[in-house]
PDB file of N, CA and C in Angstrom:
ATOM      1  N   UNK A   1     114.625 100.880  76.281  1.00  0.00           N
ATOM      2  CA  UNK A   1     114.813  99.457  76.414  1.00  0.00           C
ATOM      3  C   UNK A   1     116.276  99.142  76.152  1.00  0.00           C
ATOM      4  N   UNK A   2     116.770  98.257  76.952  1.00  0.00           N
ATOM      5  CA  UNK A   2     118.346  97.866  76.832  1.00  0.00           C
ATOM      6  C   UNK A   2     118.535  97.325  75.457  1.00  0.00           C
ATOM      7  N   UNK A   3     119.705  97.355  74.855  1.00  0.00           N
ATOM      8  CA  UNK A   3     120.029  96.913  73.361  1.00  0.00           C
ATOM      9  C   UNK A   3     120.090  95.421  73.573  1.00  0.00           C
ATOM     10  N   UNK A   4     120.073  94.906  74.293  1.00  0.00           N
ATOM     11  CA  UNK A   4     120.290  93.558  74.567  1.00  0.00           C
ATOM     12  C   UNK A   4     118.883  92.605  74.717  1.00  0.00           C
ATOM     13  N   UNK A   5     118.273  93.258  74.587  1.00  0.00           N
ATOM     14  CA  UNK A   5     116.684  93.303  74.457  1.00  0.00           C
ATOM     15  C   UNK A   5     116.119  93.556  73.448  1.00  0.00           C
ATOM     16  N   UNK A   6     116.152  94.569  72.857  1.00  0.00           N
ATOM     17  CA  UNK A   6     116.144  94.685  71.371  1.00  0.00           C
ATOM     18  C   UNK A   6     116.254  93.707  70.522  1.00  0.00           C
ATOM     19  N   UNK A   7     117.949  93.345  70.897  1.00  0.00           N
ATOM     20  CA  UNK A   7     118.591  92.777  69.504  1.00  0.00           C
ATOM     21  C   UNK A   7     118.064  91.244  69.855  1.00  0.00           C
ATOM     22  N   UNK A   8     117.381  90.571  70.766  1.00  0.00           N
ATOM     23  CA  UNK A   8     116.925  89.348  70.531  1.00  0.00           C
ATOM     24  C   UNK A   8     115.245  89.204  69.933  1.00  0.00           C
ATOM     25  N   UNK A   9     115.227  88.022  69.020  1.00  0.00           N
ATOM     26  CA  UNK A   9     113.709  88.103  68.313  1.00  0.00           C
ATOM     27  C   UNK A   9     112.951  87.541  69.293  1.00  0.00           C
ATOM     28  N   UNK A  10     111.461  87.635  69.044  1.00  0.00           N
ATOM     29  CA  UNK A  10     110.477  87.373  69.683  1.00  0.00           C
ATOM     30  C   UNK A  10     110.788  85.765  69.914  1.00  0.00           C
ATOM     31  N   UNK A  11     111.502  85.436  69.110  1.00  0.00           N
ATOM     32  CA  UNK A  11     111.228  83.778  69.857  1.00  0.00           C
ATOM     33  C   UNK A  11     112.100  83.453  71.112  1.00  0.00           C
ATOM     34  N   UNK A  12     113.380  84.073  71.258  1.00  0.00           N
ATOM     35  CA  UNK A  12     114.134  84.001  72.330  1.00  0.00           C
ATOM     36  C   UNK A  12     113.311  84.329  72.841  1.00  0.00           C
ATOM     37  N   UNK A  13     113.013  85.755  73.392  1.00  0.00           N
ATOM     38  CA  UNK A  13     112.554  86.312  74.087  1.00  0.00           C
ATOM     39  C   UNK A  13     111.113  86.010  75.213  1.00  0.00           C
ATOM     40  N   UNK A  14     110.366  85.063  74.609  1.00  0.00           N
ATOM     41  CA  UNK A  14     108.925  84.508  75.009  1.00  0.00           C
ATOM     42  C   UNK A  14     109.018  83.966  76.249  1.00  0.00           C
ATOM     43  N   UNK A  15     108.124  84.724  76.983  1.00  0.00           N
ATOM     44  CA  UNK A  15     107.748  84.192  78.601  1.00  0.00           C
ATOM     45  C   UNK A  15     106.135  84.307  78.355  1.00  0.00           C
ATOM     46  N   UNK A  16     105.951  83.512  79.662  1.00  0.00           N
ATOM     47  CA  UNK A  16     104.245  83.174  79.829  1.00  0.00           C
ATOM     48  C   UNK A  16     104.060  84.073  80.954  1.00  0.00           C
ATOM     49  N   UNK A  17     103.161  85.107  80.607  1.00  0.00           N
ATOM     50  CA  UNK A  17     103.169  86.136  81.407  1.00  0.00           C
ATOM     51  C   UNK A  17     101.574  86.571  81.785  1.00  0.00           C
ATOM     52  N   UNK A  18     100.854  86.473  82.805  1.00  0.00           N
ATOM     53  CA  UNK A  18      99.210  86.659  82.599  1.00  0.00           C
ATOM     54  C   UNK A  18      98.786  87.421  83.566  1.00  0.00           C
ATOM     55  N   UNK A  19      98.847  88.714  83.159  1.00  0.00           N
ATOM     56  CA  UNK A  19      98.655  89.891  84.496  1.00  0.00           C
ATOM     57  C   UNK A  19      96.830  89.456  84.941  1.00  0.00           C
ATOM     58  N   UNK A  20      96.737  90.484  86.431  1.00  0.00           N
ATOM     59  CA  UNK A  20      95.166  90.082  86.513  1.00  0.00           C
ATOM     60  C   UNK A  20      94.555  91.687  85.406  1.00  0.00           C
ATOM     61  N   UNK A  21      93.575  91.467  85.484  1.00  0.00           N
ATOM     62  CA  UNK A  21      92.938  92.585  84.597  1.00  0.00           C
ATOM     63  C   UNK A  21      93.326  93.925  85.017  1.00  0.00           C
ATOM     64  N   UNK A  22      93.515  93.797  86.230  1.00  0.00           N
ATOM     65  CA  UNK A  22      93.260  95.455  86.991  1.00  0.00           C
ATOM     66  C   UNK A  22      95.222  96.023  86.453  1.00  0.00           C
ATOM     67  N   UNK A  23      95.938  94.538  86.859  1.00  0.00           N
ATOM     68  CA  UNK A  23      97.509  94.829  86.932  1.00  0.00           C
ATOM     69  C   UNK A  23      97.838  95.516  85.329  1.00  0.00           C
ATOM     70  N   UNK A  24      96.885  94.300  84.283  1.00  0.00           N
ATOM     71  CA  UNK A  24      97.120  94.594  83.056  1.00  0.00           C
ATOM     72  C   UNK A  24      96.158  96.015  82.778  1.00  0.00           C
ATOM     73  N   UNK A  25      95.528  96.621  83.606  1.00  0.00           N
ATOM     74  CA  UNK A  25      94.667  98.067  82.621  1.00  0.00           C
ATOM     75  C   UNK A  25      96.068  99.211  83.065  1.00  0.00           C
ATOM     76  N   UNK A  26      96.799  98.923  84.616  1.00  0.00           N
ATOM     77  CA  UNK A  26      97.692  99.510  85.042  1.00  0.00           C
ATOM     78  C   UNK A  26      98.517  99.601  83.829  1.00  0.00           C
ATOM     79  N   UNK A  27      99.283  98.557  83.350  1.00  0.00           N
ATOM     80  CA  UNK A  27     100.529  98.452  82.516  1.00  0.00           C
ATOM     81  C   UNK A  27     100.492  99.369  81.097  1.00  0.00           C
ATOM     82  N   UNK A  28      99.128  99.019  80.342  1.00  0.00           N
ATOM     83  CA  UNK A  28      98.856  99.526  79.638  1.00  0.00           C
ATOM     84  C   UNK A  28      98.700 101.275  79.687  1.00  0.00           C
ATOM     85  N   UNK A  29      97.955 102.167  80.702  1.00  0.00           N
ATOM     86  CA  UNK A  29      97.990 103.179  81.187  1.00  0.00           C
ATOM     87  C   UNK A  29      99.560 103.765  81.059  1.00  0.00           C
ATOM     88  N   UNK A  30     100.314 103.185  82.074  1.00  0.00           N
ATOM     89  CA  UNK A  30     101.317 103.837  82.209  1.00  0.00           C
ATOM     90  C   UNK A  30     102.089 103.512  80.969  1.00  0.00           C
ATOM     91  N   UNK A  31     102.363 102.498  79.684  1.00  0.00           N
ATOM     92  CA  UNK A  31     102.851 102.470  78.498  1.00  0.00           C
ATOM     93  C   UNK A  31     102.185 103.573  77.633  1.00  0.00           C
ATOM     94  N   UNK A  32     101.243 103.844  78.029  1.00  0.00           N
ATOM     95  CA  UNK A  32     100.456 105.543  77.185  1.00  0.00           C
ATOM     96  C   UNK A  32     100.971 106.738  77.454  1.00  0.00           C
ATOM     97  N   UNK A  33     101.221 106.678  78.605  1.00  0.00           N
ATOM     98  CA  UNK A  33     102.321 107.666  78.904  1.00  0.00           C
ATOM     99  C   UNK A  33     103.116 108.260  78.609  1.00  0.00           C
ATOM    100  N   UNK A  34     103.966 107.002  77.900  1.00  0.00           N
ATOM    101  CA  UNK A  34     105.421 106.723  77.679  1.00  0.00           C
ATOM    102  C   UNK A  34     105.498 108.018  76.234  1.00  0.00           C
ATOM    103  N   UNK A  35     106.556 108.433  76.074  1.00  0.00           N
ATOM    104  CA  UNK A  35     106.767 109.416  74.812  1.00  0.00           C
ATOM    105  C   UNK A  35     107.188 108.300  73.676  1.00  0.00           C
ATOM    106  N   UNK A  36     107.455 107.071  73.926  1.00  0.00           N
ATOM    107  CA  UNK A  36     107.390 106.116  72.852  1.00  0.00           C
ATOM    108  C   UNK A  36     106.095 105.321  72.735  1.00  0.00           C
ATOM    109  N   UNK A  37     105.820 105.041  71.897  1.00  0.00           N
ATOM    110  CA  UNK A  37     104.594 104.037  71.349  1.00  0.00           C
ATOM    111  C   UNK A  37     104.736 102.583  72.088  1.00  0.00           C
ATOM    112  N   UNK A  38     105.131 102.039  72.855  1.00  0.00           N
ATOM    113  CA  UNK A  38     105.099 100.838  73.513  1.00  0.00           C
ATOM    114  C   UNK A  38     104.246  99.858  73.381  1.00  0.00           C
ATOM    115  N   UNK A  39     104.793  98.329  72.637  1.00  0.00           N
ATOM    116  CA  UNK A  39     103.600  97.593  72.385  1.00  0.00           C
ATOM    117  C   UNK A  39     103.322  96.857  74.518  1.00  0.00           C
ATOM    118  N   UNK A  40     102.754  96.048  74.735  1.00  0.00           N
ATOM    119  CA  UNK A  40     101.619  96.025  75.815  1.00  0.00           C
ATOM    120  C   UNK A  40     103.364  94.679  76.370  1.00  0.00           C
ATOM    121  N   UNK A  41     104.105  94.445  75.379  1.00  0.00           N
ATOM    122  CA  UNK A  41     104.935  93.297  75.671  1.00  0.00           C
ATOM    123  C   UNK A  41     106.484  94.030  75.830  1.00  0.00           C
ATOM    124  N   UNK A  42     106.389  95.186  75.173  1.00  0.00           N
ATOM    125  CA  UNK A  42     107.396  96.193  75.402  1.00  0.00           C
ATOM    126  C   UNK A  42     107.844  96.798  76.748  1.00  0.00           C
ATOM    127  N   UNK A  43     106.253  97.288  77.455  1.00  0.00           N
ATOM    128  CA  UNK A  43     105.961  98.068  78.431  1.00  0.00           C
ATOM    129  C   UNK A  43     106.401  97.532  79.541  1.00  0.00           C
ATOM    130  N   UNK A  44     105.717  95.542  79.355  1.00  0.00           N
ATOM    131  CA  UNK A  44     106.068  94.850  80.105  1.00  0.00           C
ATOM    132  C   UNK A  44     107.698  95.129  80.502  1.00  0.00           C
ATOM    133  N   UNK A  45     108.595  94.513  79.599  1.00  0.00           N
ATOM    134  CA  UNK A  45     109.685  94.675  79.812  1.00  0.00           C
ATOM    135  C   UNK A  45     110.964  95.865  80.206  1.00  0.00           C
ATOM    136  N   UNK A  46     110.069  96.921  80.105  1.00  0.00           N
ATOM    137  CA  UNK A  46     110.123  97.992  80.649  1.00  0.00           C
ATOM    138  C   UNK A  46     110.122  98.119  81.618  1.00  0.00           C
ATOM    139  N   UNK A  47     109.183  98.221  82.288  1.00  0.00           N
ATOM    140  CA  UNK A  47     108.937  97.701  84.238  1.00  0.00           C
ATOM    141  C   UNK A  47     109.565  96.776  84.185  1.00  0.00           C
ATOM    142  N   UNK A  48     109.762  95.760  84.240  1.00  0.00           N
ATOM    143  CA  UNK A  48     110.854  94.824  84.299  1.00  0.00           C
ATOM    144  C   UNK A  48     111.995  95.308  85.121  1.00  0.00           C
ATOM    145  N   UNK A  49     112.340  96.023  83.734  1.00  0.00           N
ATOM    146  CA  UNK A  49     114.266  96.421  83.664  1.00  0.00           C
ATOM    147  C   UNK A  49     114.070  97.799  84.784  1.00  0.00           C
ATOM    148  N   UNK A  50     112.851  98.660  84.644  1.00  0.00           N
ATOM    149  CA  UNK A  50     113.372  99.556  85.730  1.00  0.00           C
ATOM    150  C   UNK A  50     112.983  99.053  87.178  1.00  0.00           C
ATOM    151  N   UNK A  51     112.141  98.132  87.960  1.00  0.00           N
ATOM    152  CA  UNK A  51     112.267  97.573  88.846  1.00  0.00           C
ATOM    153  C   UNK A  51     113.835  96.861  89.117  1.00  0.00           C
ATOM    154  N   UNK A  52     113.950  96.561  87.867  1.00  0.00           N
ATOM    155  CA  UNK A  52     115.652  95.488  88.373  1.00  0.00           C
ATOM    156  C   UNK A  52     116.734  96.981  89.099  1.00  0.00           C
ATOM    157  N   UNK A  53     116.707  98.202  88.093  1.00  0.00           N
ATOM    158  CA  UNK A  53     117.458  98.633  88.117  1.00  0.00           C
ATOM    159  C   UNK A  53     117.478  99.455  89.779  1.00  0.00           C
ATOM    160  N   UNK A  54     115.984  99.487  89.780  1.00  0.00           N
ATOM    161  CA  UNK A  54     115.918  99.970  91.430  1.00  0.00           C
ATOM    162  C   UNK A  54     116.438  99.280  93.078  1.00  0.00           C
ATOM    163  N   UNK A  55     116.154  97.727  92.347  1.00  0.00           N
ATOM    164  CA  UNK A  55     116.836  96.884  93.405  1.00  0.00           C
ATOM    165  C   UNK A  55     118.445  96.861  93.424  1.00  0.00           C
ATOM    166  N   UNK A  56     119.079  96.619  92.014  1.00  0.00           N
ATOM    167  CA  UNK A  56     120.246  97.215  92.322  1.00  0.00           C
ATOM    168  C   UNK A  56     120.651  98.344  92.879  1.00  0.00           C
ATOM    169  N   UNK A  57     120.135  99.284  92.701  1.00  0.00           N
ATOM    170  CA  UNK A  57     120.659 100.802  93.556  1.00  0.00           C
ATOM    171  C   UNK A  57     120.792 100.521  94.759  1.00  0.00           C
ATOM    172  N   UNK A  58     119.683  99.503  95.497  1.00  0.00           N
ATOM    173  CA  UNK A  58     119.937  99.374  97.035  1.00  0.00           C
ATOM    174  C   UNK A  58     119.487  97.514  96.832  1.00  0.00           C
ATOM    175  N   UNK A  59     120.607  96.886  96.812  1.00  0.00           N
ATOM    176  CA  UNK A  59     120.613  95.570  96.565  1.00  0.00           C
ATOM    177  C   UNK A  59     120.225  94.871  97.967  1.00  0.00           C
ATOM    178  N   UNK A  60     120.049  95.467  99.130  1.00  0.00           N
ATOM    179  CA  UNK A  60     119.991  95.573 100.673  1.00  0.00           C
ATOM    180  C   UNK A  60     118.736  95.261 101.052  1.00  0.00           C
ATOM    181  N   UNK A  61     117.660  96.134 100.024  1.00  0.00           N
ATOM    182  CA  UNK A  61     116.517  96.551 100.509  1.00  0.00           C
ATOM    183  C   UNK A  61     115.915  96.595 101.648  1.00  0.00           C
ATOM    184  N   UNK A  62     116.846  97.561 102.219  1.00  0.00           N
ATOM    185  CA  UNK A  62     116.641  98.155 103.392  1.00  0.00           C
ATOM    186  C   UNK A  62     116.658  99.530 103.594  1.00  0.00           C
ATOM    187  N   UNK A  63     116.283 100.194 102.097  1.00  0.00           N
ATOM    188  CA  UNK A  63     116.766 101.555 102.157  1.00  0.00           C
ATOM    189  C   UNK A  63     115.838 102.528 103.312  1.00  0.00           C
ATOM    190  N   UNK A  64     114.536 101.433 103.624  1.00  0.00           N
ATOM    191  CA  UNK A  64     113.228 102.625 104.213  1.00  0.00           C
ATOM    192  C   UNK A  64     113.670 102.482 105.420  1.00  0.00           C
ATOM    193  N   UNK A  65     114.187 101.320 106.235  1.00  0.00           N
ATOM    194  CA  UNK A  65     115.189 100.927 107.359  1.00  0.00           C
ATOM    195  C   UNK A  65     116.059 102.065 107.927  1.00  0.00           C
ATOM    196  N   UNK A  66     117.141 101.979 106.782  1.00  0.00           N
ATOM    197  CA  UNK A  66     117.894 102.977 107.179  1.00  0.00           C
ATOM    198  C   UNK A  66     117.569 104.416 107.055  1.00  0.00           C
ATOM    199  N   UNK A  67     116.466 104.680 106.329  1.00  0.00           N
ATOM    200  CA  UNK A  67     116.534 106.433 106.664  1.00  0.00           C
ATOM    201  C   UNK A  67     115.177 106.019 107.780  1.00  0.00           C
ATOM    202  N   UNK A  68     114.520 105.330 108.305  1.00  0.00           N
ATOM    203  CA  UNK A  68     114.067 105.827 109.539  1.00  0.00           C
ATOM    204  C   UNK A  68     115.013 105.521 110.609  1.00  0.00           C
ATOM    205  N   UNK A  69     115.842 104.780 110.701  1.00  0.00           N
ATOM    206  CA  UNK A  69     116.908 104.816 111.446  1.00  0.00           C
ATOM    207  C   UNK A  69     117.673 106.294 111.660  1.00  0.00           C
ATOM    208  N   UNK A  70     118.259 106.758 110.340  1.00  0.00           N
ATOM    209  CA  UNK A  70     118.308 108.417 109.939  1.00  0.00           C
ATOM    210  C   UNK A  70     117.880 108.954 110.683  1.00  0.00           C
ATOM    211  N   UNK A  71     116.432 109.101 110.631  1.00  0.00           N
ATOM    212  CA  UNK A  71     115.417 110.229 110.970  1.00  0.00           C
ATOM    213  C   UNK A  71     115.144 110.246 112.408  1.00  0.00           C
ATOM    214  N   UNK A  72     115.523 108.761 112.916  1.00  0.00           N
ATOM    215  CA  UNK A  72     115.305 108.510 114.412  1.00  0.00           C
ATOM    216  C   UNK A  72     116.783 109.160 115.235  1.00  0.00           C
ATOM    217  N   UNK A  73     117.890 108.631 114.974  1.00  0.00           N
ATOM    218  CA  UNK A  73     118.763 108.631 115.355  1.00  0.00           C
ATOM    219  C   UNK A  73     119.033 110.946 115.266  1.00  0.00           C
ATOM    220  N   UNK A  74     118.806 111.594 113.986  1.00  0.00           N
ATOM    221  CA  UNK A  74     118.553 113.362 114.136  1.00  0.00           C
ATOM    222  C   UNK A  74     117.540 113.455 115.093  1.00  0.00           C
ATOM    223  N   UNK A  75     116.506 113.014 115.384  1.00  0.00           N
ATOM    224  CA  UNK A  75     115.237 113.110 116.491  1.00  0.00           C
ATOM    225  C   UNK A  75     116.203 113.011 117.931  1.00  0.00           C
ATOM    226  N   UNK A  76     116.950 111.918 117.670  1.00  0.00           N
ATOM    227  CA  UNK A  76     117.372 111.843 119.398  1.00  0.00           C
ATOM    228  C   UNK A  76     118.531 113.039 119.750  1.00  0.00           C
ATOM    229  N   UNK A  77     119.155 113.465 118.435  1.00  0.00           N
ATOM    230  CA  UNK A  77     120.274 114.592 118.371  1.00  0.00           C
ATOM    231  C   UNK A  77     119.775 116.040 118.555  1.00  0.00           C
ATOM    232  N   UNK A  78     118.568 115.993 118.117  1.00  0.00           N
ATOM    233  CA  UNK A  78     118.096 117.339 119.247  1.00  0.00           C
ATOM    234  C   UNK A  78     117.569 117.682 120.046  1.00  0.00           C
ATOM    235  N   UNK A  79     116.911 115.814 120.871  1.00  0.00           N
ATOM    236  CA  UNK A  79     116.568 115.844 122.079  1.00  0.00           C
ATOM    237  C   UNK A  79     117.744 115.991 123.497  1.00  0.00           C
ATOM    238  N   UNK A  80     118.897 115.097 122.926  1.00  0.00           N
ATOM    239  CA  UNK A  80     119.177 114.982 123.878  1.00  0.00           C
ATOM    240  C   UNK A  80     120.517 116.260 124.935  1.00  0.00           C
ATOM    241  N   UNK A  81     120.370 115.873 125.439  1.00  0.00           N
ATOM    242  CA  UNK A  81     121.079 117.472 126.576  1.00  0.00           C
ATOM    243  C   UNK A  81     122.343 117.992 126.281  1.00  0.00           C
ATOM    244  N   UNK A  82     122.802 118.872 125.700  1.00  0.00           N
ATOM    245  CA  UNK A  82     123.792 119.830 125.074  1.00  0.00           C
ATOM    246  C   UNK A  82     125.069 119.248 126.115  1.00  0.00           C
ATOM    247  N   UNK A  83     124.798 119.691 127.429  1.00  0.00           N
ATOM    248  CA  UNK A  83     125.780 119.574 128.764  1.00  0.00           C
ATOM    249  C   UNK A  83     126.259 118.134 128.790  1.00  0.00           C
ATOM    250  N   UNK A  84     125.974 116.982 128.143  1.00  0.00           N
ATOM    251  CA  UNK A  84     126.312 115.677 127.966  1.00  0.00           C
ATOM    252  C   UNK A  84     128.006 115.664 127.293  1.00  0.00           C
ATOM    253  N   UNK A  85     128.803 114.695 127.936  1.00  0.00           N
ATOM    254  CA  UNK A  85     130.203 114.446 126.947  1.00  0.00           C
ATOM    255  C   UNK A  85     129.468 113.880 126.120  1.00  0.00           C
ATOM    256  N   UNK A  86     130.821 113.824 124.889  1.00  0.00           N
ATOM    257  CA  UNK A  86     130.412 112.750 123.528  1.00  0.00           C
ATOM    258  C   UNK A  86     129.867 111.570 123.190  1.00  0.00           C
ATOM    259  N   UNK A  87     130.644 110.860 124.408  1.00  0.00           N
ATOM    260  CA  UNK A  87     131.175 109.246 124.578  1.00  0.00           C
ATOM    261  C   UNK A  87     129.504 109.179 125.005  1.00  0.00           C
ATOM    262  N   UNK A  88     128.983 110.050 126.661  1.00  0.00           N
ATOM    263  CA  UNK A  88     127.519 109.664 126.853  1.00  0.00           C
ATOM    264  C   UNK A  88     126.686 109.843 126.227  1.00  0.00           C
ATOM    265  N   UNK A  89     126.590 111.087 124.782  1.00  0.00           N
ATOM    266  CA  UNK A  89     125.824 111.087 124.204  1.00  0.00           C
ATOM    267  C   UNK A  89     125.787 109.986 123.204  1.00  0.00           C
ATOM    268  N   UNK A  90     126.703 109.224 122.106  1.00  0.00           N
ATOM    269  CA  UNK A  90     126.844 108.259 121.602  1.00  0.00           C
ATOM    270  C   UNK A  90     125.729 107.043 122.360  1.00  0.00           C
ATOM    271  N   UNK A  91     126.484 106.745 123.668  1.00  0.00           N
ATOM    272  CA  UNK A  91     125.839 105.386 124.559  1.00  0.00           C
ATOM    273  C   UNK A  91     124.292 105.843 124.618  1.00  0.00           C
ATOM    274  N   UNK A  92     123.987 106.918 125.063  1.00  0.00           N
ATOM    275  CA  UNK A  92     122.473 107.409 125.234  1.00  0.00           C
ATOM    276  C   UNK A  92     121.770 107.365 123.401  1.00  0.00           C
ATOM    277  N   UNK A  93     122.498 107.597 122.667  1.00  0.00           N
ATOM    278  CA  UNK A  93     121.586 107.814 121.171  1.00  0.00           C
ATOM    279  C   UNK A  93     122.113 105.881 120.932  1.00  0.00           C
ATOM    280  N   UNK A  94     122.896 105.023 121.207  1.00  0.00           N
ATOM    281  CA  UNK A  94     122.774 103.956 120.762  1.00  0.00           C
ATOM    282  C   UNK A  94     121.623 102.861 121.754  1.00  0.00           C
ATOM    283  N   UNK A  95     121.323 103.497 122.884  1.00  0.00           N
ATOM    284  CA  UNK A  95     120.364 102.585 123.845  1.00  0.00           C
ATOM    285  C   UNK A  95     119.554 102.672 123.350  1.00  0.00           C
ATOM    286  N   UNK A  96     118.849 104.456 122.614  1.00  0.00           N
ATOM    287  CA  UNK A  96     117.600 104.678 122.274  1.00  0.00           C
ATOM    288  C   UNK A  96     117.595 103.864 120.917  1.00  0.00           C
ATOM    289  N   UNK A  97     118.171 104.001 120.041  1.00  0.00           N
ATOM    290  CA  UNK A  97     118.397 103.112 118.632  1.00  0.00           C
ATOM    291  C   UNK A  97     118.146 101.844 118.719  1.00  0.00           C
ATOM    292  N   UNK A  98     118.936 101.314 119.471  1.00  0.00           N
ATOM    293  CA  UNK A  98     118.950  99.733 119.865  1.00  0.00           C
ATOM    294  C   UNK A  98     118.200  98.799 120.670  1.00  0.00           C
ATOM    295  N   UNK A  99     117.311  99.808 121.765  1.00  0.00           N
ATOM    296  CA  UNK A  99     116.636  99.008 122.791  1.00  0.00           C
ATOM    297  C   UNK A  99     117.247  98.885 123.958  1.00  0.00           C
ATOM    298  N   UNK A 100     116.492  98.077 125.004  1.00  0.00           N
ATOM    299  CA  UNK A 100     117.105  97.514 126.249  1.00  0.00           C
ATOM    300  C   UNK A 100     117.627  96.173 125.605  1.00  0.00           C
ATOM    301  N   UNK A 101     118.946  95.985 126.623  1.00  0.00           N
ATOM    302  CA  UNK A 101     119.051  94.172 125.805  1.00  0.00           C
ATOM    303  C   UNK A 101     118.830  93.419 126.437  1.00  0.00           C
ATOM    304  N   UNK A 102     117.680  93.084 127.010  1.00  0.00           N
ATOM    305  CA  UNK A 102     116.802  92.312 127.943  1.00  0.00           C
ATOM    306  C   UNK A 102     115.815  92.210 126.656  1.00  0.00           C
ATOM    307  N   UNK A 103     115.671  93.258 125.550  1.00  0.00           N
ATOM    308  CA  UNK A 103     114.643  92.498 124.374  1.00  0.00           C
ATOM    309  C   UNK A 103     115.629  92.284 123.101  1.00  0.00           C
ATOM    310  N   UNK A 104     116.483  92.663 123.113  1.00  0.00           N
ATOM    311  CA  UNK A 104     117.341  92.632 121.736  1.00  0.00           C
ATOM    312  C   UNK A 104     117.113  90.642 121.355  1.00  0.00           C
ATOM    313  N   UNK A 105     116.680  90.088 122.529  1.00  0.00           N
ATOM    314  CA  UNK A 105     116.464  88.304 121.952  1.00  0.00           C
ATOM    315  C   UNK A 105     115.641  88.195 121.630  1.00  0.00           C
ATOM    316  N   UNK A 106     114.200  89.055 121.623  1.00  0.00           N
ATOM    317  CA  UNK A 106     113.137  88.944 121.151  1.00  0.00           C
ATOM    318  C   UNK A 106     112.308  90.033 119.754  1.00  0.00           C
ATOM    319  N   UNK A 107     113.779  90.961 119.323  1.00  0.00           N
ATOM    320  CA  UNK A 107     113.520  91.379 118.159  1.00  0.00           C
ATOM    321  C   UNK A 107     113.349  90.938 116.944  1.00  0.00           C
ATOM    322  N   UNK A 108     112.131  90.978 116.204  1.00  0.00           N
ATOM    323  CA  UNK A 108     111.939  90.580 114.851  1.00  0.00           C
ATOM    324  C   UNK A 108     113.286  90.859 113.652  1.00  0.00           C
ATOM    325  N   UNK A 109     112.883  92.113 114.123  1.00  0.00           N
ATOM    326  CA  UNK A 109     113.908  93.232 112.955  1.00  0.00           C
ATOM    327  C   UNK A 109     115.487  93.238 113.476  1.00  0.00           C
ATOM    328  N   UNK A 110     116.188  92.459 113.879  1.00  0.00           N
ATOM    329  CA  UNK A 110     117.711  91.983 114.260  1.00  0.00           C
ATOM    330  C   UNK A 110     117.880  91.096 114.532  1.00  0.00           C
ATOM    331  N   UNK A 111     118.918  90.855 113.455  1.00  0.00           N
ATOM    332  CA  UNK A 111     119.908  89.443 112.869  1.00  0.00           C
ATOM    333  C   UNK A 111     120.300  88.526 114.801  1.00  0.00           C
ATOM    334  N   UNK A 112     119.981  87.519 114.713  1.00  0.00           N
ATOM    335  CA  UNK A 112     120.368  86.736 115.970  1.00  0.00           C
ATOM    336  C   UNK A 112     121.481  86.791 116.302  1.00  0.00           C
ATOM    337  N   UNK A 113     122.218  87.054 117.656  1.00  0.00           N
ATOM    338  CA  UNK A 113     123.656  86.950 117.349  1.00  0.00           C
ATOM    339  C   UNK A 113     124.097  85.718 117.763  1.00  0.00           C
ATOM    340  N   UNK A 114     125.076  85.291 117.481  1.00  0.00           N
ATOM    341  CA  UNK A 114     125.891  83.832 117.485  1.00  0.00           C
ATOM    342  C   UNK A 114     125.447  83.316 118.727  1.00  0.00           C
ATOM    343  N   UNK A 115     125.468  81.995 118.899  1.00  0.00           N
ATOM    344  CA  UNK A 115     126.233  81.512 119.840  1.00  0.00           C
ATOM    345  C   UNK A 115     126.776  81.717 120.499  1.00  0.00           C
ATOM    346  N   UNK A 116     128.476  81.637 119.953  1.00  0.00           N
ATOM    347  CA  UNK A 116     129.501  82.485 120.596  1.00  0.00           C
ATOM    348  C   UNK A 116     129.511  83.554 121.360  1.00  0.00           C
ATOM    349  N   UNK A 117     128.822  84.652 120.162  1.00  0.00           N
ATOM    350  CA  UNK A 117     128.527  86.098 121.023  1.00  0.00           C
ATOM    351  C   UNK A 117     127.848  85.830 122.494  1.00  0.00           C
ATOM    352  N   UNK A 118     126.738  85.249 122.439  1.00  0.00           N
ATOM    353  CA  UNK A 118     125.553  84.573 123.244  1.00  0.00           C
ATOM    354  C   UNK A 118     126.204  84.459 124.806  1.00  0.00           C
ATOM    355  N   UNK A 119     127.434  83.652 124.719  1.00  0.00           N
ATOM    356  CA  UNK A 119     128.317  83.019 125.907  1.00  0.00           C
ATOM    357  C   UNK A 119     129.758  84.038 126.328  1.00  0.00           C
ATOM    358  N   UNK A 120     129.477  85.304 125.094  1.00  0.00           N
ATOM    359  CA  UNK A 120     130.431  85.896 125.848  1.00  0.00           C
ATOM    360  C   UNK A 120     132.078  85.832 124.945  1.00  0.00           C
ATOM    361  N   UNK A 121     132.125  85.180 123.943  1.00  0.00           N
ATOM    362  CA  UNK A 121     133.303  84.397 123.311  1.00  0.00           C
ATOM    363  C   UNK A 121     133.508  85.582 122.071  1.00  0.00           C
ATOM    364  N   UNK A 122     134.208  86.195 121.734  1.00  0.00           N
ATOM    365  CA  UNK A 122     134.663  86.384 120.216  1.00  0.00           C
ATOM    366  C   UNK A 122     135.795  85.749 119.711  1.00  0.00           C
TER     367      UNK A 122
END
């Protein structure tokens, strides 16, 4: 637990917190675990701080995004034909990545582009 956590008393510290039964038999379980004795308000704050600390690592949360992007983009690198220049292999692994752009306006999963872009303008 962070020292900064610690060093405040239970009265700072008080949130209204009411897991459902199943969430709270979870919390408890995995505080048994723990090689420390964890009271049930400890544990809490435990998960807490290591959920926070996971979203910081990838503040994006897009990490599952980008490695199937990864995994897609090596898939197309040993499909595609050895005898290809660079430049066509690039354009051929970014069509497959990207789509036709006859749908790129109707993708969920990509940011809209401008206006501007839209008409042609940078």
């Amino acid at each position: 637990m962070s020292a900064k956590l610690k060093s405040r008393s239970n009265r700072d510290a008080s949130m209204v917190f009411r897991p459902t039964p199943l969430l709270r038999a979870a919390i408890v379980k995995w505080a048994e675990r723990q090689p420390e004795r964890l009271t049930l308000s400890q544990a809490v704050c435990e998960l807490v701080e290591s959920g926070l600390k996971v979203k910081e690592a990838d503040p994006s949360g897009h990490r599952q995004e980008r490695r199937a992007r990864k995994m897609a983009g090596e898939t197309i690198d040993d499909m595609i034909s050895a005898n290809m220049t660079a430049d066509v292999k690039a354009a051929s692994k970014r069509h497959l990545l990207d789509g036709p752009e006859e749908f790129s306006r109707v993708r969920v999963d990509r940011r809209k582009a401008s206006r501007s872009a839209d008409r042609g303008e940078r």
